[in-house]
N, C-alpha and C. Protein backbone atom coordinates (compact mmCIF):
# COMPACT_ATOMS: atom_id res chain seq x y z
N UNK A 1 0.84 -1.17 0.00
CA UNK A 1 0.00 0.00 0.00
C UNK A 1 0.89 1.24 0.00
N UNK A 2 0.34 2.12 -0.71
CA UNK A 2 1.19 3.10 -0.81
C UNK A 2 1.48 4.21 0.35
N UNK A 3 1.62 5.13 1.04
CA UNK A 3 2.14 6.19 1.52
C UNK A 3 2.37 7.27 1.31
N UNK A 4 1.87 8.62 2.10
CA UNK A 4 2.07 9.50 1.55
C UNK A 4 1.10 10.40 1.12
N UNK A 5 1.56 11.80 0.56
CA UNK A 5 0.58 12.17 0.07
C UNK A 5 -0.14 12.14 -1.52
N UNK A 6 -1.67 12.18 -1.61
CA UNK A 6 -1.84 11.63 -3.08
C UNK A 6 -1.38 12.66 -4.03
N UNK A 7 -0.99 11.91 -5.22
CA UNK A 7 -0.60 12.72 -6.71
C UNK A 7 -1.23 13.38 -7.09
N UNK A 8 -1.28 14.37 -8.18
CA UNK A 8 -2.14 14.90 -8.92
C UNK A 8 -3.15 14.07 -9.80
N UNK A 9 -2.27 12.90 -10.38
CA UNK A 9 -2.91 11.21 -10.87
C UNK A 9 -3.91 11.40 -10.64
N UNK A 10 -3.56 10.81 -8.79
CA UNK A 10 -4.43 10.02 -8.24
C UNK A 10 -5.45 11.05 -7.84
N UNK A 11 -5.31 11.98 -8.01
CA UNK A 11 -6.80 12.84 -7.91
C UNK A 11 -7.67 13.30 -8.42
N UNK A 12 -6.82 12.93 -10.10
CA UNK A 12 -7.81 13.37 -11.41
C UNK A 12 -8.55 12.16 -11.07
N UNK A 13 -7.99 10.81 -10.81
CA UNK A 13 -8.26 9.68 -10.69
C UNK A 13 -9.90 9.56 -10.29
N UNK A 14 -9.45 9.79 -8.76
CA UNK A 14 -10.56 10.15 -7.91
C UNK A 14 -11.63 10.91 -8.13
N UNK A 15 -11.12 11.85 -8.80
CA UNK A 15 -12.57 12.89 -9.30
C UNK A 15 -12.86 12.27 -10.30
N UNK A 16 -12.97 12.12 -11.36
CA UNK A 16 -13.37 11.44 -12.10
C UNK A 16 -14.03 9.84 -12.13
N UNK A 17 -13.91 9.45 -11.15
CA UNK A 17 -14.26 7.76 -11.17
C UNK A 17 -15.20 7.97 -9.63
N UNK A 18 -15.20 9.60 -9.40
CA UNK A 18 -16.05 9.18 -7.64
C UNK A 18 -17.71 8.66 -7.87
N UNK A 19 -18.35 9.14 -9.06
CA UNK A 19 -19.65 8.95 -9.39
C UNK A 19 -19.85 7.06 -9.14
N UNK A 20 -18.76 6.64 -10.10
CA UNK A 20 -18.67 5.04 -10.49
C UNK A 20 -18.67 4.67 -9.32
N UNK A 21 -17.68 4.96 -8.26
CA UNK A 21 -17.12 4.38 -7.20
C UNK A 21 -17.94 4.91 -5.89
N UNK A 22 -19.01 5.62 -5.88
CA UNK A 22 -19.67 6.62 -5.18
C UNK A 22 -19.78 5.41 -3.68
N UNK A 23 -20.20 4.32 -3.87
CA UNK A 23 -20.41 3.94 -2.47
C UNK A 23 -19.81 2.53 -2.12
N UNK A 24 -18.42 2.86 -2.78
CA UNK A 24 -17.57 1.85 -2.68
C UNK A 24 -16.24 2.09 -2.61
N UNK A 25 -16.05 2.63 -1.53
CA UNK A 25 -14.67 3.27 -1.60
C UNK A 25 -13.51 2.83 -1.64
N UNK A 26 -14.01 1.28 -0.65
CA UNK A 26 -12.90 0.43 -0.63
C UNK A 26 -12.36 -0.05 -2.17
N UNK A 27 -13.26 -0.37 -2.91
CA UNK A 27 -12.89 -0.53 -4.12
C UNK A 27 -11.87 0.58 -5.05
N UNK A 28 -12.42 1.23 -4.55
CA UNK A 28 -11.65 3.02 -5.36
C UNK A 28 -10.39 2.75 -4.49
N UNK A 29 -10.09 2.60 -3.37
CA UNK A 29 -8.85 2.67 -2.38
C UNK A 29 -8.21 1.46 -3.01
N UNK A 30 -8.43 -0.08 -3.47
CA UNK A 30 -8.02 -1.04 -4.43
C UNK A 30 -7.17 -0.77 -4.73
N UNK A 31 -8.15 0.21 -6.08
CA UNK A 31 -7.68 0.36 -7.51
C UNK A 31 -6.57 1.27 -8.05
N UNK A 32 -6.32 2.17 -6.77
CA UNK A 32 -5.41 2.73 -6.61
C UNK A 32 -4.18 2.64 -5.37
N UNK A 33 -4.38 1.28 -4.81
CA UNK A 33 -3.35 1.23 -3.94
C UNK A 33 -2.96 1.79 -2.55
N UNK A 34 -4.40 2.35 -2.18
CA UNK A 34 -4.07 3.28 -0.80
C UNK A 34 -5.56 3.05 -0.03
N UNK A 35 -5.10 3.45 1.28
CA UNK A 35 -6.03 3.31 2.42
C UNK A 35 -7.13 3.90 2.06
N UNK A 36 -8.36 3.23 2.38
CA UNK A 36 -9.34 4.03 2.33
C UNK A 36 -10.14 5.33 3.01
N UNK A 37 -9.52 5.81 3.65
CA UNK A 37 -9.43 6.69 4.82
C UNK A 37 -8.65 7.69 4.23
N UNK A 38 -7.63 7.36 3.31
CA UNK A 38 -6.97 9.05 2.60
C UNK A 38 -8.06 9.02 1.68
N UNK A 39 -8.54 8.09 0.63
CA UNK A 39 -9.50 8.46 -0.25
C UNK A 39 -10.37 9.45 0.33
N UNK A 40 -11.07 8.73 1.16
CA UNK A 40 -12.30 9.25 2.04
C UNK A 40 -11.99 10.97 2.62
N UNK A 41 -10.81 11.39 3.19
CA UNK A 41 -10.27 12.52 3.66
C UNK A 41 -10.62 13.52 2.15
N UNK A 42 -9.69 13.05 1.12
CA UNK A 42 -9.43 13.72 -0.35
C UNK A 42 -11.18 13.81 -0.48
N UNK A 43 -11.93 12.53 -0.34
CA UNK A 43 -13.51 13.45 -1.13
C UNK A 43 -14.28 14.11 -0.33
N UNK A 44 -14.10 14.13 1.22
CA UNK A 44 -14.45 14.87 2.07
C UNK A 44 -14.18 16.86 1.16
N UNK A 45 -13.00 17.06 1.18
CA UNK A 45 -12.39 18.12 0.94
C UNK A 45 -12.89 18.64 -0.47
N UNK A 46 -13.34 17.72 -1.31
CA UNK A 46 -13.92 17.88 -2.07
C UNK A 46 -15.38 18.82 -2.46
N UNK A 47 -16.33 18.32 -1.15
CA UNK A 47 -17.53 18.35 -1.68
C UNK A 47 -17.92 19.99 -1.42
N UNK A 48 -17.11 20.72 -0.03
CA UNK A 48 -17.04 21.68 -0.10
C UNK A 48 -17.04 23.00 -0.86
N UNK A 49 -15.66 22.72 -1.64
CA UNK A 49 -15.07 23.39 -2.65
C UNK A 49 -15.70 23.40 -3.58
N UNK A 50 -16.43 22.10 -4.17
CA UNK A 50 -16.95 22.37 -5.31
C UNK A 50 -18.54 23.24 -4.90
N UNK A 51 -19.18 23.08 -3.42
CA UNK A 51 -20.45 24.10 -3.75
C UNK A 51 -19.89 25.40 -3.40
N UNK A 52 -18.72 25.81 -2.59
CA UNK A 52 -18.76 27.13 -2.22
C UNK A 52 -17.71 27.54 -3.76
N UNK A 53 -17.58 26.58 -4.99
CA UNK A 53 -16.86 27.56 -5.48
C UNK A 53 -17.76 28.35 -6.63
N UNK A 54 -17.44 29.67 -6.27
CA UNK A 54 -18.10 30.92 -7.74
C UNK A 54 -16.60 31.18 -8.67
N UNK A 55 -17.56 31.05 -9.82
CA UNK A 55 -16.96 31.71 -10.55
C UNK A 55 -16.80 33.04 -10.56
N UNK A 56 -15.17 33.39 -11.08
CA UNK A 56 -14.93 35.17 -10.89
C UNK A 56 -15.48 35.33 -12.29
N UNK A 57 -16.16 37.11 -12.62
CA UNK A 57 -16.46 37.62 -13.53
C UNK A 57 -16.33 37.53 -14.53
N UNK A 58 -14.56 37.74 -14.46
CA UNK A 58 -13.99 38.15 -15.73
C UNK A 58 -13.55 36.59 -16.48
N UNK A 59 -13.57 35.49 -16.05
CA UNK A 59 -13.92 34.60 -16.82
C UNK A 59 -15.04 34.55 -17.24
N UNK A 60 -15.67 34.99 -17.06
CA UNK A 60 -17.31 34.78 -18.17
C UNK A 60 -17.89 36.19 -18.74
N UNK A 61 -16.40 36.42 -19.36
CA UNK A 61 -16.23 37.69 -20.48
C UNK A 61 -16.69 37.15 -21.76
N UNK A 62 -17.33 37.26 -22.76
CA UNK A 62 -17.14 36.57 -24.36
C UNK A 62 -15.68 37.83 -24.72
N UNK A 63 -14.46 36.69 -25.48
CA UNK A 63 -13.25 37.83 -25.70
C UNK A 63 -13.56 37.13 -27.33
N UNK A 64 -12.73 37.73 -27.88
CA UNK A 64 -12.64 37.38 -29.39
C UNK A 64 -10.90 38.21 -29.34
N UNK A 65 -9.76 37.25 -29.57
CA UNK A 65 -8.76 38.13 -29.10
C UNK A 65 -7.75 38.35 -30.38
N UNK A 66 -8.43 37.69 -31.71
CA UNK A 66 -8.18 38.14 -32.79
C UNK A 66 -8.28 39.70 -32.98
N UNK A 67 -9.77 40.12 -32.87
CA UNK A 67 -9.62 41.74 -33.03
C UNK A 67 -9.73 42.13 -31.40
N UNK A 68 -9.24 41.65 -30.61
CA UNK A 68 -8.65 42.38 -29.52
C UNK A 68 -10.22 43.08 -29.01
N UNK A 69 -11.39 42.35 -29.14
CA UNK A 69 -12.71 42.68 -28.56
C UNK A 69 -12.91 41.81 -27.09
N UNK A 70 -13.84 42.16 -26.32
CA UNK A 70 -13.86 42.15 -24.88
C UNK A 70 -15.73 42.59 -24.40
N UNK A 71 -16.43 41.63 -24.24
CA UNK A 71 -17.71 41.68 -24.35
C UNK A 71 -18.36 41.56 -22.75
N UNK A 72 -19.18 42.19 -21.98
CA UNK A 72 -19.41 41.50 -20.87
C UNK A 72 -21.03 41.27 -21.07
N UNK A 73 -21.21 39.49 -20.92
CA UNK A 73 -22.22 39.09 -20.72
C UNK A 73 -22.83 39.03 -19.77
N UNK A 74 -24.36 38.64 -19.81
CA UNK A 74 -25.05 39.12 -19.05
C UNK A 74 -25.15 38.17 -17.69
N UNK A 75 -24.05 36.69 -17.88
CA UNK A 75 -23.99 36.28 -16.91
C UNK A 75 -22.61 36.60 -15.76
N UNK A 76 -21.98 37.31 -16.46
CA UNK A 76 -20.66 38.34 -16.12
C UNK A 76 -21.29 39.03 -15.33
N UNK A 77 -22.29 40.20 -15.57
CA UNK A 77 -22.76 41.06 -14.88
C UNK A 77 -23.93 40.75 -13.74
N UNK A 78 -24.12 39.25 -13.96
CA UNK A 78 -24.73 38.82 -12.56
C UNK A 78 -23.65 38.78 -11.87
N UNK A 79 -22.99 37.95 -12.09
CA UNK A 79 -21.95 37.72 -11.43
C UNK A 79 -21.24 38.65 -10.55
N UNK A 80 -20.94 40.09 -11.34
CA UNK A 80 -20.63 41.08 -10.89
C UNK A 80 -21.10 41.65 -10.16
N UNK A 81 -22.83 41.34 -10.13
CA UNK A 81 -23.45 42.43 -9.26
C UNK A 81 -22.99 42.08 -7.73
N UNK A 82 -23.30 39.97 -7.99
CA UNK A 82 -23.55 39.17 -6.48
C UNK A 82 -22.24 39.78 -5.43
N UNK A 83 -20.82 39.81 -6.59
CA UNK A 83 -19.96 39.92 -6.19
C UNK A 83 -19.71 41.36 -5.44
N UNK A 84 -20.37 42.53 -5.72
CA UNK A 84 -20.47 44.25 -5.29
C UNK A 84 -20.70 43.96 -3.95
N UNK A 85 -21.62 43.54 -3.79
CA UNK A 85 -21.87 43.68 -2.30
C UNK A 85 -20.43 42.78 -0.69
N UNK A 86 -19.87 42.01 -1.79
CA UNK A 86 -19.12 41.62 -0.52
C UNK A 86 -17.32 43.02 -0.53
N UNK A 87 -17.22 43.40 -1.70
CA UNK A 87 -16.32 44.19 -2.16
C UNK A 87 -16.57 45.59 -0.81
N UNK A 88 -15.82 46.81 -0.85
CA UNK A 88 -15.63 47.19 0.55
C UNK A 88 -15.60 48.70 -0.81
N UNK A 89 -15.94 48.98 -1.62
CA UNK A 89 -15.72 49.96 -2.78
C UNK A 89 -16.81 51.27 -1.93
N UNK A 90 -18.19 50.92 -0.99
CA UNK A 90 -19.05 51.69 -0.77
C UNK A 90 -18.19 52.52 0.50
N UNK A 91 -17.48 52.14 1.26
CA UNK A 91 -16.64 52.77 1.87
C UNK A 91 -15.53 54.00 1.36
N UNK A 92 -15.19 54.61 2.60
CA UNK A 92 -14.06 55.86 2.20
C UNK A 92 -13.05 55.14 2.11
N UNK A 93 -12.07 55.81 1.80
CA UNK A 93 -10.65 54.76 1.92
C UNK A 93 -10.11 55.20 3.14
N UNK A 94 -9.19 54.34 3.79
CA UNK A 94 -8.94 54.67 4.70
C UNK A 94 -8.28 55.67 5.14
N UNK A 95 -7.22 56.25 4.38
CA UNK A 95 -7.22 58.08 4.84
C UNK A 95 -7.69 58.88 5.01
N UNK A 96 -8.69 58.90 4.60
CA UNK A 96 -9.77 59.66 4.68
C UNK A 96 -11.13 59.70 6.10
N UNK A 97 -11.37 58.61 6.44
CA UNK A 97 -12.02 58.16 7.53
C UNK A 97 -11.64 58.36 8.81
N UNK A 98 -10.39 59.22 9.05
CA UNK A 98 -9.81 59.99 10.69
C UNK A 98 -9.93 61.70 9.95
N UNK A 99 -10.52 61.88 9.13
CA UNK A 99 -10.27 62.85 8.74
C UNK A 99 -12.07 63.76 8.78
N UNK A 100 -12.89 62.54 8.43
CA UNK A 100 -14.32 63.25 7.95
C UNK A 100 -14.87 62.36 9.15
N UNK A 101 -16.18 63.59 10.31
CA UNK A 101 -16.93 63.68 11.06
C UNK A 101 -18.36 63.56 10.59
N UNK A 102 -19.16 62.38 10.37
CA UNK A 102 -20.63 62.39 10.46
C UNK A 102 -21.53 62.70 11.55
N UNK A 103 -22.48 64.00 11.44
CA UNK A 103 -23.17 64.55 12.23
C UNK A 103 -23.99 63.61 12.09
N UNK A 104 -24.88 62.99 11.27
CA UNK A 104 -26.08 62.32 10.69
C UNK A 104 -25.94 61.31 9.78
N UNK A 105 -26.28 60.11 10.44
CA UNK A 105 -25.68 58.90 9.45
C UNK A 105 -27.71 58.89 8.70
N UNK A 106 -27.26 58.38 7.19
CA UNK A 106 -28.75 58.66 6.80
C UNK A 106 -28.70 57.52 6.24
């Protein structure tokens, strides 16, 4: 049995064959030579990442980079909007903020 930490291989491996292998891990741990308990760790870590991951904006530009064009679609600009609100842009910058006194926050 092998040791260690897994390859890049063995993780395309894993992602790719987890559907097949979904409730058979020991088998997946087999077929690749390792405990089933690192498998199990690696798809743990997995399932996370893949729901908390968003896509950034500017990959879901349409580019055409022959004539050097640059398009933002309209799933770009969802994207963009979801993304405004966690961004810190509605704020002063910080030099400015020991400097300016609000009488009346509105």
């Amino acid at each position: 049995m092998k040791k260690g930490p897994l390859s890049n291989k063995e993780k395309d491996f894993i992602k790719d064959n987890l559907v097949k292998f979904k409730d058979k891990m020991n088998e997946l741990a087999a077929e690749l030579g390792r405990s089933p308990s690192v498998i199990e760790k690696f798809v743990k870590t997995l399932s996370p990442a893949a729901e908390s991951k968003k896509e950034n904006a500017t990959e879901l530009y349409a580019k055409n980079e022959e004539r050097g064009v640059t398009v933002m679609t309209e799933t770009a600009s969802m994207a963009a909007d979801e993304s405004k609100q966690q961004r810190k842009s509605n704020q002063d910058p910080d030099r400015y903020t020991q400097c300016i006194h609000k009488i009346k926050e509105q």
